[in-house]
C-alpha atoms as a PDB file:
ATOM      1  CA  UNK A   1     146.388  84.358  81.943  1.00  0.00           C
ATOM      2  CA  UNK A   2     143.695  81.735  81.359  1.00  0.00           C
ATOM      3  CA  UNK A   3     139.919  83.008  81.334  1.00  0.00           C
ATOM      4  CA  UNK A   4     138.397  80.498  84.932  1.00  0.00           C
ATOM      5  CA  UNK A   5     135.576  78.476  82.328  1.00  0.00           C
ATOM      6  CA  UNK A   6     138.513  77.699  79.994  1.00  0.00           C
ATOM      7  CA  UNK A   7     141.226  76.545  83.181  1.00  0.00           C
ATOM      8  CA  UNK A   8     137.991  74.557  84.698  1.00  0.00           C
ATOM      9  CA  UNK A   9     137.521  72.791  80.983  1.00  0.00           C
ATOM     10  CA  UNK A  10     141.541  71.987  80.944  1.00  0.00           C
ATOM     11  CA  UNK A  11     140.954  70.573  84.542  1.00  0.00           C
ATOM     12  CA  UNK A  12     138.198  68.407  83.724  1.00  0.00           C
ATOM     13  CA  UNK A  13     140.153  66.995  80.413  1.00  0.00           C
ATOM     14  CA  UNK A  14     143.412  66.535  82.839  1.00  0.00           C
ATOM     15  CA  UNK A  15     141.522  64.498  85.332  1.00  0.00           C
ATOM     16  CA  UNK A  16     139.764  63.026  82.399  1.00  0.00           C
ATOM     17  CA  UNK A  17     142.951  61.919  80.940  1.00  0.00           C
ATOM     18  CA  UNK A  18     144.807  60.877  84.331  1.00  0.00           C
ATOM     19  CA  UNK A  19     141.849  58.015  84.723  1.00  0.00           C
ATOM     20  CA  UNK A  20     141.512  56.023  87.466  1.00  0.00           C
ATOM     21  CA  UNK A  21     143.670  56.724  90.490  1.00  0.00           C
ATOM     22  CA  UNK A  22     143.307  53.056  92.274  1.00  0.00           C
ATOM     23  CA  UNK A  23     139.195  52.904  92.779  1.00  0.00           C
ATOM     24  CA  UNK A  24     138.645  56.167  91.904  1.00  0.00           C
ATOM     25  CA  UNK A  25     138.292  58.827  89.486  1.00  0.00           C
ATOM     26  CA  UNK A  26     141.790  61.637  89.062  1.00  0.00           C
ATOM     27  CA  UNK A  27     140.620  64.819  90.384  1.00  0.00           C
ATOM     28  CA  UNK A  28     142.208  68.440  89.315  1.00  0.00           C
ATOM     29  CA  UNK A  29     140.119  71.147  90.315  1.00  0.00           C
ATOM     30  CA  UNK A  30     140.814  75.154  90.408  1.00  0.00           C
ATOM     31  CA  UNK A  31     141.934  75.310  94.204  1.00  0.00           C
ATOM     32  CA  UNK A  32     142.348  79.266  94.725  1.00  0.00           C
ATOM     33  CA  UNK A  33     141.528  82.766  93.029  1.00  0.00           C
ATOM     34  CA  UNK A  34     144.583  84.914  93.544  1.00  0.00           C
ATOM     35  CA  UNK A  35     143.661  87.648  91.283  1.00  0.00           C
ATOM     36  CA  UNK A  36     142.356  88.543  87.588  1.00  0.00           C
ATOM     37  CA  UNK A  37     143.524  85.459  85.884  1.00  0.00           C
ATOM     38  CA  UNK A  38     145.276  83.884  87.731  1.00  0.00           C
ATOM     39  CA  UNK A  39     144.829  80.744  89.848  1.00  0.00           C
ATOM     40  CA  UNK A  40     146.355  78.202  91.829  1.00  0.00           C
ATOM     41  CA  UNK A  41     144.870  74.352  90.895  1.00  0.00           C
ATOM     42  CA  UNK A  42     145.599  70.896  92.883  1.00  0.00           C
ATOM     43  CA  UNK A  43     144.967  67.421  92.703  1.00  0.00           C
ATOM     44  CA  UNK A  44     146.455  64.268  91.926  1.00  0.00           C
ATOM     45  CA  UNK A  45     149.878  64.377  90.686  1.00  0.00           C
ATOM     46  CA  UNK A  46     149.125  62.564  87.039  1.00  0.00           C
ATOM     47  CA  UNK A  47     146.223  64.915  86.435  1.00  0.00           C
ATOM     48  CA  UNK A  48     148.318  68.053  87.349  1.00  0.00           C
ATOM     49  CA  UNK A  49     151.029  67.336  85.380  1.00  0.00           C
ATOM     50  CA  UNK A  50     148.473  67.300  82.566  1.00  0.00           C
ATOM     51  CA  UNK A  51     146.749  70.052  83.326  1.00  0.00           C
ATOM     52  CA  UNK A  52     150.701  72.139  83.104  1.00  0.00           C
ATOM     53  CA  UNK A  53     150.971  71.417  79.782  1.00  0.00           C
ATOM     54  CA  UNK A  54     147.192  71.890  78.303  1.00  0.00           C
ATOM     55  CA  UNK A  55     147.944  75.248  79.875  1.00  0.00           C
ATOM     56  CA  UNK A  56     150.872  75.993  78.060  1.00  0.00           C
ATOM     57  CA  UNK A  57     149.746  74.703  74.939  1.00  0.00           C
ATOM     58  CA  UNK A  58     146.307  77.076  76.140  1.00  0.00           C
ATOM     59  CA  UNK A  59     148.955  80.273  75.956  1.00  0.00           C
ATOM     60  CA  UNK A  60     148.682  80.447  79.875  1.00  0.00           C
ATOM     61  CA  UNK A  61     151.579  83.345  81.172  1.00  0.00           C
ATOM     62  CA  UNK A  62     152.549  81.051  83.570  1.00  0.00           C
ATOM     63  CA  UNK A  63     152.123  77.219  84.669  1.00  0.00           C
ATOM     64  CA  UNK A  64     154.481  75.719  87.528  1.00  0.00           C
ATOM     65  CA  UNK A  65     154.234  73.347  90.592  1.00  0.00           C
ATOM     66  CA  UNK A  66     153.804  74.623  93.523  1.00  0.00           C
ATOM     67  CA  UNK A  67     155.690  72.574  96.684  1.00  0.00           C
ATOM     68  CA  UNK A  68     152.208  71.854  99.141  1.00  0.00           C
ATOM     69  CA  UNK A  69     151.929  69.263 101.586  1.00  0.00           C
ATOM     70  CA  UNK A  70     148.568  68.184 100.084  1.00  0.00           C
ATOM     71  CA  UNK A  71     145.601  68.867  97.849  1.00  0.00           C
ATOM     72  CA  UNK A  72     143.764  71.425  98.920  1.00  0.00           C
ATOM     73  CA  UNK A  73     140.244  72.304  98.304  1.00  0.00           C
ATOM     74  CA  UNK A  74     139.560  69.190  96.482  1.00  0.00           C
ATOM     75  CA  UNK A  75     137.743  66.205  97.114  1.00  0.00           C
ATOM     76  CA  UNK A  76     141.356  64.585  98.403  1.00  0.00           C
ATOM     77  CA  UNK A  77     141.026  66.332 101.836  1.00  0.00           C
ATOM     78  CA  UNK A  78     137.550  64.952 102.884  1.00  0.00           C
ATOM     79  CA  UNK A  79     139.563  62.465 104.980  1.00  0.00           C
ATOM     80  CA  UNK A  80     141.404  64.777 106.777  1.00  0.00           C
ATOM     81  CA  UNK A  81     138.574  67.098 107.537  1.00  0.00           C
ATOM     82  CA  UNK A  82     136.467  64.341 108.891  1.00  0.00           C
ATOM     83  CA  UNK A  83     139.083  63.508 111.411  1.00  0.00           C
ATOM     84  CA  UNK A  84     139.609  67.499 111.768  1.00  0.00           C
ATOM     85  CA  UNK A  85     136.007  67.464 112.908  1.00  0.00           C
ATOM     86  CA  UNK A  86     136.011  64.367 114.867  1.00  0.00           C
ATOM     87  CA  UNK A  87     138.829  65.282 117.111  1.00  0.00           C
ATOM     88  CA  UNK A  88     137.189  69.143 117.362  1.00  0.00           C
ATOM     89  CA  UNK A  89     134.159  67.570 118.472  1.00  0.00           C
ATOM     90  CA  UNK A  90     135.961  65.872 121.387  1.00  0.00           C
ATOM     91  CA  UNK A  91     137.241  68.758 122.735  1.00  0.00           C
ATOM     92  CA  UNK A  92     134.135  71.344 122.078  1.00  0.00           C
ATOM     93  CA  UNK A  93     133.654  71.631 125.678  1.00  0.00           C
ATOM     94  CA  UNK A  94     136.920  72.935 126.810  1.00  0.00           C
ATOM     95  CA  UNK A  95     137.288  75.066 124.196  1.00  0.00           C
ATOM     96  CA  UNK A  96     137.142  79.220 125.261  1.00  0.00           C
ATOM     97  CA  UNK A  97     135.711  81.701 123.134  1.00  0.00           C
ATOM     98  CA  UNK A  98     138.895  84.152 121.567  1.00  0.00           C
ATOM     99  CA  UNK A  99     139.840  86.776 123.595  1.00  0.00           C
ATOM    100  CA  UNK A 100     140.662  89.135 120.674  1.00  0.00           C
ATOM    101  CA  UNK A 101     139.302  90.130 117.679  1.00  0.00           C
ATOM    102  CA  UNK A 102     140.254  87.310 114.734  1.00  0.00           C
ATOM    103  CA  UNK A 103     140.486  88.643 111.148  1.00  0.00           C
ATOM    104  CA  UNK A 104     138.922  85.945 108.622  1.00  0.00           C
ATOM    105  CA  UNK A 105     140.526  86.184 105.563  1.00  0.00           C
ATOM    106  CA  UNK A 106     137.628  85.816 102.928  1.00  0.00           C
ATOM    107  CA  UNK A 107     136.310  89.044 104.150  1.00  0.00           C
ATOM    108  CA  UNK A 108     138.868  90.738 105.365  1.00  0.00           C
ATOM    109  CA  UNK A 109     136.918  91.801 108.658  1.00  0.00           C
ATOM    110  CA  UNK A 110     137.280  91.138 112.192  1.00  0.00           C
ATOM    111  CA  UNK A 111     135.532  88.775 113.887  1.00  0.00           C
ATOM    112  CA  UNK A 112     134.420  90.714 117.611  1.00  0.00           C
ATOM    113  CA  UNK A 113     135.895  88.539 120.262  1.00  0.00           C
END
């Protein structure tokens, strides 16, 4: 696998190198830690597509496309979680605290209903 400053560097040339994407700039950012060395990255098509082969070239174990419906954890999803939070805040106030525990993934504890 690919050490995360030296995948962030091939991001940065991939986006780089993808240019402008209508009026703005590509983006290709690391999108998920899955474990030692290994990652999962997203953006625009172009700049992905790049970014596969400056990993190769890089020696990376493995570098394939993953089937998503969109970009996420990048810059490209701002839209939808502005509407996300618009249409929330509609419907705050008949909204009902959980009635069990929920287990949030990025600690791996429960949340106490």
């Amino acid at each position: 696998g690919l050490d995360l400053a030296v995948l962030e560097s091939l991001c940065e040339k991939a986006a780089r190198q993808a240019g402008n994407q209508g009026e703005r700039e590509a983006v290709c950012k690391v999108a998920n830690h899955l474990f030692p060395k290994g990652y999962t990255c997203s953006g625009d098509k172009s700049a992905v597509e790049l970014l596969k082969g400056f990993c190769e070239k890089e020696g990376a174990l493995q570098a394939r496309y993953l089937k998503t419906s969109g970009a996420f954890h990048t810059s490209l999803m701002e839209p939808a979680g502005v509407k996300l939070l618009k249409a929330l805040r509609v419907r705050v106030t008949e909204m009902n605290f959980p009635r069990v525990d929920v287990y949030m993934n990025v600690r791996g504890a429960p949340q106490k209903a």
